[in-house]
Protein backbone atom coordinates (compact mmCIF):
# COMPACT_ATOMS: atom_id res chain seq x y z
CA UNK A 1 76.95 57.29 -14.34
CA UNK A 2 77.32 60.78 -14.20
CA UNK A 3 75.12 62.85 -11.23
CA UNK A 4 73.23 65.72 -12.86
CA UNK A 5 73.05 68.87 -11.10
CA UNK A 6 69.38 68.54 -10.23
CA UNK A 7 70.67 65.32 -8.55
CA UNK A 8 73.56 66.80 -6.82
CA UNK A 9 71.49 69.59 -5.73
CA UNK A 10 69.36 66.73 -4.38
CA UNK A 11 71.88 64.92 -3.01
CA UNK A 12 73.22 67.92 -0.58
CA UNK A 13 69.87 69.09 0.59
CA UNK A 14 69.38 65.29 1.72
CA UNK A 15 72.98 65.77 3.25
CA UNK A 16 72.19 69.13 4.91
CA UNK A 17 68.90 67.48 6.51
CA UNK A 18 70.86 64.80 7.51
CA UNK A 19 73.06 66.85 9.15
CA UNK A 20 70.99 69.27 10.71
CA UNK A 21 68.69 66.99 12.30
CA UNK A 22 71.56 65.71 14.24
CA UNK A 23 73.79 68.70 14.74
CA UNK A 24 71.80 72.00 16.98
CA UNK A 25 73.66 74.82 15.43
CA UNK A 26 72.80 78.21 17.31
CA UNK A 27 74.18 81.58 18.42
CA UNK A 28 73.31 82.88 22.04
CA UNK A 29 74.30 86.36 21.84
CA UNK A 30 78.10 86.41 21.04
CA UNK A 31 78.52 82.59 22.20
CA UNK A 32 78.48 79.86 19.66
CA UNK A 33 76.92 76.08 20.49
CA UNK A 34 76.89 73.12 19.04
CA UNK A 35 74.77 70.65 19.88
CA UNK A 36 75.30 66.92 18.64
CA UNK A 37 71.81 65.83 18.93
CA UNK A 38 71.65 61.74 18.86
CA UNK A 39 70.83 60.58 22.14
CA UNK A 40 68.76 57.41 21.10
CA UNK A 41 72.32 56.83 20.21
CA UNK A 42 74.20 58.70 23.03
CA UNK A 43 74.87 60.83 20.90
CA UNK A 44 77.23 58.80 18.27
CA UNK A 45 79.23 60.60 15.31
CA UNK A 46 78.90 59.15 11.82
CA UNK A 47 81.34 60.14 9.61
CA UNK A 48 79.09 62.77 8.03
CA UNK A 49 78.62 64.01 11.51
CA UNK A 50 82.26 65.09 11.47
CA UNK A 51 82.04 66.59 8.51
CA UNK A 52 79.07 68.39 9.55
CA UNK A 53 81.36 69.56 12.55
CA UNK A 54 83.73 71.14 10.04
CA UNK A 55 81.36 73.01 8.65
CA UNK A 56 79.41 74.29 11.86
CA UNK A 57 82.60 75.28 13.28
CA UNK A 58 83.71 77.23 10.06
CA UNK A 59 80.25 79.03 9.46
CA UNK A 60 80.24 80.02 13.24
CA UNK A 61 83.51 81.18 13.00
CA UNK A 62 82.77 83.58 9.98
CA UNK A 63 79.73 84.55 11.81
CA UNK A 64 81.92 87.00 14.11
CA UNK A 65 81.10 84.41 17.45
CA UNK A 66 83.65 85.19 20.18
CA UNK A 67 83.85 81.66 22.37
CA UNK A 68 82.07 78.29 20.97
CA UNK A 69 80.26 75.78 23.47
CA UNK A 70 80.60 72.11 22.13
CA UNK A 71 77.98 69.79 24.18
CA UNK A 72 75.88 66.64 23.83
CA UNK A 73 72.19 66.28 23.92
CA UNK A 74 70.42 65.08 26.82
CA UNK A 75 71.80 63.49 30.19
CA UNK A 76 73.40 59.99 28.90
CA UNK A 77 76.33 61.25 26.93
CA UNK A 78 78.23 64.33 25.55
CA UNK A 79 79.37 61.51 22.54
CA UNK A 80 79.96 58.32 23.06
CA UNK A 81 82.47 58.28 20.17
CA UNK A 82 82.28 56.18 16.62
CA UNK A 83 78.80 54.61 15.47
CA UNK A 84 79.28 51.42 16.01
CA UNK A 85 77.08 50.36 13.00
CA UNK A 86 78.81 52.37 10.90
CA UNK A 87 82.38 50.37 11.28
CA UNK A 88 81.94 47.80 8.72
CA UNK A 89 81.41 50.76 5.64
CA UNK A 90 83.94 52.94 7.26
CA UNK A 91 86.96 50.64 7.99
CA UNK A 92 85.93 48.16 5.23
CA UNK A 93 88.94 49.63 3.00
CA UNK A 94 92.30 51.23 3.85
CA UNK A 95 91.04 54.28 1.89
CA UNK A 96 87.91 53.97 4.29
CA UNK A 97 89.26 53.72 7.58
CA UNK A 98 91.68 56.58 6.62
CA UNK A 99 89.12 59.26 5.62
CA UNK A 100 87.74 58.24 8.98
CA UNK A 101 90.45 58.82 10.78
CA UNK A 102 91.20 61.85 9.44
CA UNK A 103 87.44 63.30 9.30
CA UNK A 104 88.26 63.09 12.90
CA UNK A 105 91.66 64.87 12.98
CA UNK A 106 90.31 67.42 10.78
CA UNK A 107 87.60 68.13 13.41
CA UNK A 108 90.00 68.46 16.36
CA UNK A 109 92.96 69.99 14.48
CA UNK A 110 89.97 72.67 13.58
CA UNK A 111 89.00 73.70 17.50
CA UNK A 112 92.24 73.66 18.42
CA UNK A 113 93.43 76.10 15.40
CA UNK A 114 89.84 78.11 16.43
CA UNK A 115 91.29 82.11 17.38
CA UNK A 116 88.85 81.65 20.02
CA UNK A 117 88.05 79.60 23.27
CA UNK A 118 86.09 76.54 23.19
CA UNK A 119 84.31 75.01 25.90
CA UNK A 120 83.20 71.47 25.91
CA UNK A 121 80.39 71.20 28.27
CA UNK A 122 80.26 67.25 29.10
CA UNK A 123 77.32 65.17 31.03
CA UNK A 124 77.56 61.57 30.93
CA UNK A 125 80.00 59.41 28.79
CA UNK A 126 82.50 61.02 26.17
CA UNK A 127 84.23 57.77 24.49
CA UNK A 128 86.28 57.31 22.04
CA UNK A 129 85.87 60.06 19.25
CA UNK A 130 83.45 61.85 21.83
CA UNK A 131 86.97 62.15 24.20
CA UNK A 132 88.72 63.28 21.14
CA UNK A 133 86.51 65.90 20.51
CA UNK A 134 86.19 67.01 24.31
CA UNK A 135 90.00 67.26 24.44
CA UNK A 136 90.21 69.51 21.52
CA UNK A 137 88.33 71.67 23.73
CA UNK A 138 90.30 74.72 25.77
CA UNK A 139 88.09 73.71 28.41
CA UNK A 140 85.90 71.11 30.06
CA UNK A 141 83.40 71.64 32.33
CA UNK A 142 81.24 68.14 33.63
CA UNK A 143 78.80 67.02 35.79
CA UNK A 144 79.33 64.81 38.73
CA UNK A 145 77.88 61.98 35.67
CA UNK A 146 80.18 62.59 33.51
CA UNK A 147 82.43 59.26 32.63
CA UNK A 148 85.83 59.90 29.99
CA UNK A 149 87.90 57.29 28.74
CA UNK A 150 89.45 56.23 25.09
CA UNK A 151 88.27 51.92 24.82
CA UNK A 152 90.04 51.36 21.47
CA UNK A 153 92.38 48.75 23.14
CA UNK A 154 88.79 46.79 23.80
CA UNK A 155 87.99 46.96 20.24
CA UNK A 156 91.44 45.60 18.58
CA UNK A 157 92.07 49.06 17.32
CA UNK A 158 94.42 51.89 18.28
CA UNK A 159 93.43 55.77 17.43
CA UNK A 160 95.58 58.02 15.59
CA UNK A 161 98.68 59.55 16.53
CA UNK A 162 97.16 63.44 16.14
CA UNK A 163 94.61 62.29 18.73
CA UNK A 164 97.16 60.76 20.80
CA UNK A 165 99.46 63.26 21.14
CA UNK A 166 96.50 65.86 22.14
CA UNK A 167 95.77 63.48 24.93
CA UNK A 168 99.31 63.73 26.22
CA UNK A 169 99.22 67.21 25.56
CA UNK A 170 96.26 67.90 27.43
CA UNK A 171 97.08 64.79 30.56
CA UNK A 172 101.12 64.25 29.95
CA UNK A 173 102.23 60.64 29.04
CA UNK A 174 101.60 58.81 32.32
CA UNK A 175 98.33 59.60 32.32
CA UNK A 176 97.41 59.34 28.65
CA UNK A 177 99.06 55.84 28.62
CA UNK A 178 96.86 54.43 31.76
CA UNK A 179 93.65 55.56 29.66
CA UNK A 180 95.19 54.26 26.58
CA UNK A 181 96.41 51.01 27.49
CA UNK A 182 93.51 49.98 30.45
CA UNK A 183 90.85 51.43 28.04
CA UNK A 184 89.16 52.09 31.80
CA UNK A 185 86.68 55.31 31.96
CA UNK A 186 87.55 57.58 34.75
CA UNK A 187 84.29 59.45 36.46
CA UNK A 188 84.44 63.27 37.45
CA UNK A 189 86.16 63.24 40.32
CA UNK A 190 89.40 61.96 38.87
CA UNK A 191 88.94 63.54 35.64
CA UNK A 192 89.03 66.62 37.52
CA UNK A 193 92.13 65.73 39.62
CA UNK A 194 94.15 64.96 36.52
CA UNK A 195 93.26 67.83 33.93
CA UNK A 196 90.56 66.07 31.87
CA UNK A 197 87.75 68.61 33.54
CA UNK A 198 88.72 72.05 34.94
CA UNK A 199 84.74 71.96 36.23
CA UNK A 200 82.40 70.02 37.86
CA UNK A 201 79.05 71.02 38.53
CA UNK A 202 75.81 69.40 40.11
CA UNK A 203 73.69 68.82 37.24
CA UNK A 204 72.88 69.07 33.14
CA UNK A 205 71.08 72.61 33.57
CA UNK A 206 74.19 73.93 35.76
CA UNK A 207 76.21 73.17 33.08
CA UNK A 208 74.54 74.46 30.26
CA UNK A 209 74.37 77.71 32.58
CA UNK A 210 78.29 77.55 33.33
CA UNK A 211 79.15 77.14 29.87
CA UNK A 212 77.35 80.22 28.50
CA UNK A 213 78.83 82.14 31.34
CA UNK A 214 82.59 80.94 30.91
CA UNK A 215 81.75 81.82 27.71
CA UNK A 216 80.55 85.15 28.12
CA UNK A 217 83.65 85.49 30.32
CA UNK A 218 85.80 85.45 27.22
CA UNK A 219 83.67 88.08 25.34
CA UNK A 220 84.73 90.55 28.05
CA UNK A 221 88.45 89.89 27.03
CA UNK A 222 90.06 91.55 24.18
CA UNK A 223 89.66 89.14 20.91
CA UNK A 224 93.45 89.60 19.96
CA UNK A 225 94.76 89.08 23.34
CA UNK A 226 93.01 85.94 23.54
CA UNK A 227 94.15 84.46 20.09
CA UNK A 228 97.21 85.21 20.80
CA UNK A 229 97.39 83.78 24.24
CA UNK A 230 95.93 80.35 22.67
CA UNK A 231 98.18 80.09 19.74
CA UNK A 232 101.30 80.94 22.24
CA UNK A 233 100.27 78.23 24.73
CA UNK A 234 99.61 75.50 21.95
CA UNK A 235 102.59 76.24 20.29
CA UNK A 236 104.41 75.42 23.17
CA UNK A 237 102.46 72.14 24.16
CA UNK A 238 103.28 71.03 20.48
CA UNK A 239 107.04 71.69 20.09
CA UNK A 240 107.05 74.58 17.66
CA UNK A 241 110.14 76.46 18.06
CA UNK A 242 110.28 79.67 20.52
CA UNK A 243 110.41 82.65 18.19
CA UNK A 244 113.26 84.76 18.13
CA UNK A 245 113.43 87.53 21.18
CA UNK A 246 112.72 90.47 19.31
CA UNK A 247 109.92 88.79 17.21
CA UNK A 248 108.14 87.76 20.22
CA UNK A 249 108.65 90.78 21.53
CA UNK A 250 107.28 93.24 18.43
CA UNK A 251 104.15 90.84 18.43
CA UNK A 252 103.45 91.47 22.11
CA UNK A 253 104.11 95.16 21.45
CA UNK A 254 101.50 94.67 18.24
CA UNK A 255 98.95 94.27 21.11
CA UNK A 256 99.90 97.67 22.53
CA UNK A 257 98.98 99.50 19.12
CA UNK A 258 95.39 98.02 18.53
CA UNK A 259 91.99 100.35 19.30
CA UNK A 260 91.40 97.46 21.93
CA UNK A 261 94.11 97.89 24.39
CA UNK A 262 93.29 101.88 23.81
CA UNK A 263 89.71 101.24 24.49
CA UNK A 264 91.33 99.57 27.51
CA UNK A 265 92.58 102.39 29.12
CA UNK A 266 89.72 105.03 28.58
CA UNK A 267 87.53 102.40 30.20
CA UNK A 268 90.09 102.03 33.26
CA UNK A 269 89.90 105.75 33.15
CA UNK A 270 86.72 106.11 33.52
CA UNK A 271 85.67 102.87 35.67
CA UNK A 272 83.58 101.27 33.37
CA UNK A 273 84.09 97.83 31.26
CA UNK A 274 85.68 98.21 28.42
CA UNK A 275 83.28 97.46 24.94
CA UNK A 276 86.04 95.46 22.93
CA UNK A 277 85.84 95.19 18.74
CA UNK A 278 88.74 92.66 17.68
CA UNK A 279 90.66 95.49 16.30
C-alpha cells in the first residue's frame, strides 16, 4: 500500500529523531563535530546511523565550517563498528548486505572527498566500521585507551575493497594485512608508531581540547590552499594520474591570484595574522 504524505512526513520526523538522538551535530565557532552518541552500545552504527553521517557531513559542509571533528561519546569507544543486532536484517539478502556495505563507503568516500580537514578524535575502541570511519579521517588523535583494529576475519566476513584499500593507503600493505588477517587490535602506542594515530594524549578531556585546537589550526590556513593540498595528496595515495606540467603548474599559480594569498601579504606586511575568506 501506498504511504500518504501525512505518513511520509511521519515517517522522516521519526527518522530525524532517530537520528538525532544518536548523532550530536554542533558548530564550535568555525569547527564542525560530530558526535556519535551510543555508548550503552559503544557507540555502534546502524545503518541509518550512516546515513545520518551523510547527511551531517553534507549540512555542515554547506554551513561554511572550515575543519570537522568526528568523535565518539564517552570513554569506552569512538565506534565499535557494525550493530551487531542489526546483522541478521542487514546481511539477510544480497541486496541487504550491499546497501550496507556501501552506506559505509559512501560515508568514508564522503570525508575523504570533504575540501576540508577532518580530525577523528578517538578514546577507547574503534572496530570494524568505527576503524573505517577513523581512517577516513586526515587525522587521528587518541588517548593512551584508545584500541584500533578491523575483526572481520573473527566474524567469517571480509570488508570491502574501498575500505581496504584506504587502510593500505593510510598503513601500506604490510601493515594493513597483519590487522586484516590477525583481526588483533593494536593499543596507542603502536597505533602511533605505524600511522594509525598522529596523537596521543593523556585523557578524554585532552582530546576533546586537542581536537578543537588542531582544528582551529586549519582555520588560520587559507581554505583554497588547504583543499588543494588534500585533493593533491589523495590523488596521489590513490593512483590518479599526475597532471600534465603546465596544468599543475597554472593551478598552483591559480593560488597566487586569489584575495587570500593577497590578504597574505598585507598581513606579512604589517605583522599581523592574516583574516582568510576562501576566496
Amino acid at each position: 500500500m501506498a504511504v500518504m504524505m501525512s505518513d511520509q512526513s511521519c515517517l522522516r520526523s521519526i527518522w530525524e529523531a532517530y537520528v538525532e538522538t544518536f548523532l550530536i551535530v554542533e558548530q564550535r565557532g568555525p569547527v564542525g563535530w560530530i558526535t556519535i552518541n551510543r555508548p550503552e552500545k559503544r557507540n555502534a552504527i546502524s545503518l541509518e546511523m550512516w546515513y545520518g553521517l551523510q547527511q551531517a557531513i553534507k549540512e555542515l559542509e554547506r554551513s561554511g565550517i572550515r575543519a570537522l571533528v568526528i568523535t565518539g561519546a564517552g570513554e569506552a569507544a569512538f565506534a565499535s563498528g557494525a550493530d551487531i543486532m542489526e546483522f541478521e536484517d542487514t546481511k539477510r539478502t544480497p541486496e541487504a548486505a550491499r546497501e550496507s556495505f556501501l552506506s559505509v563507503d559512501d560515508t568514508c568516500r564522503l570525508l575523504k572527498e570533504l575540501p576540508i580537514p577532518v580530525i577523528g578524535a578517538i578514546d577507547g575502541y574503534a572496530i570494524g566500521g568505527g576503524l573505517e570511519l577513523a581512517v577516513s579521517c586526515d587525522f587521528r588523535i587518541g588517548t593512551q585507551r584508545a584500541r584500533l583494529g578491523i575483526t572481520s576475519t573473527k566474524m567469517g566476513i571480509t570488508i570491502g575493497w574501498g575500505h581496504i584499500r584506504r587502510l593500505v593507503e593510510a598503513l601500506g600493505p604490510s601493515w594493513a594485512l597483519d590487522l586484516l588477517l590477525s583481526s588483533r587490535l593494536v593499543d596507542a602506542d603502536e597505533a602511533l608508531r605505524i600511522g594509525l594515530l598522529q596523537r596521543i594524549v593523556p585523557d578524554h578531556a585532552m582530546l576533546l581540547k586537542e581536537a578543537q585546537a588542531l582544528g582551529e589550526l586549519f582555520v588560520e590556513r587559507a581554505p583554497q590552499a588547504l583543499a588543494w593540498v588534500k585533493k593533491i595528496v589523495y590523488d596521489i595515495t590513490t593512483g590518479v594520474a599526475a597532471p600534465a606540467p603546465i596544468d599543475d603548474a597554472n593551478a598552483a599559480i591559480r593560488c597566487f591570484e586569489t584575495a587570500d594569498f593577497q590578504e597574505a601579504v598585507q598581513a606579512f606586511r604589517a605583522k599581523r595574522k592574516p583574516h582568510f575568506t576562501g576566496h
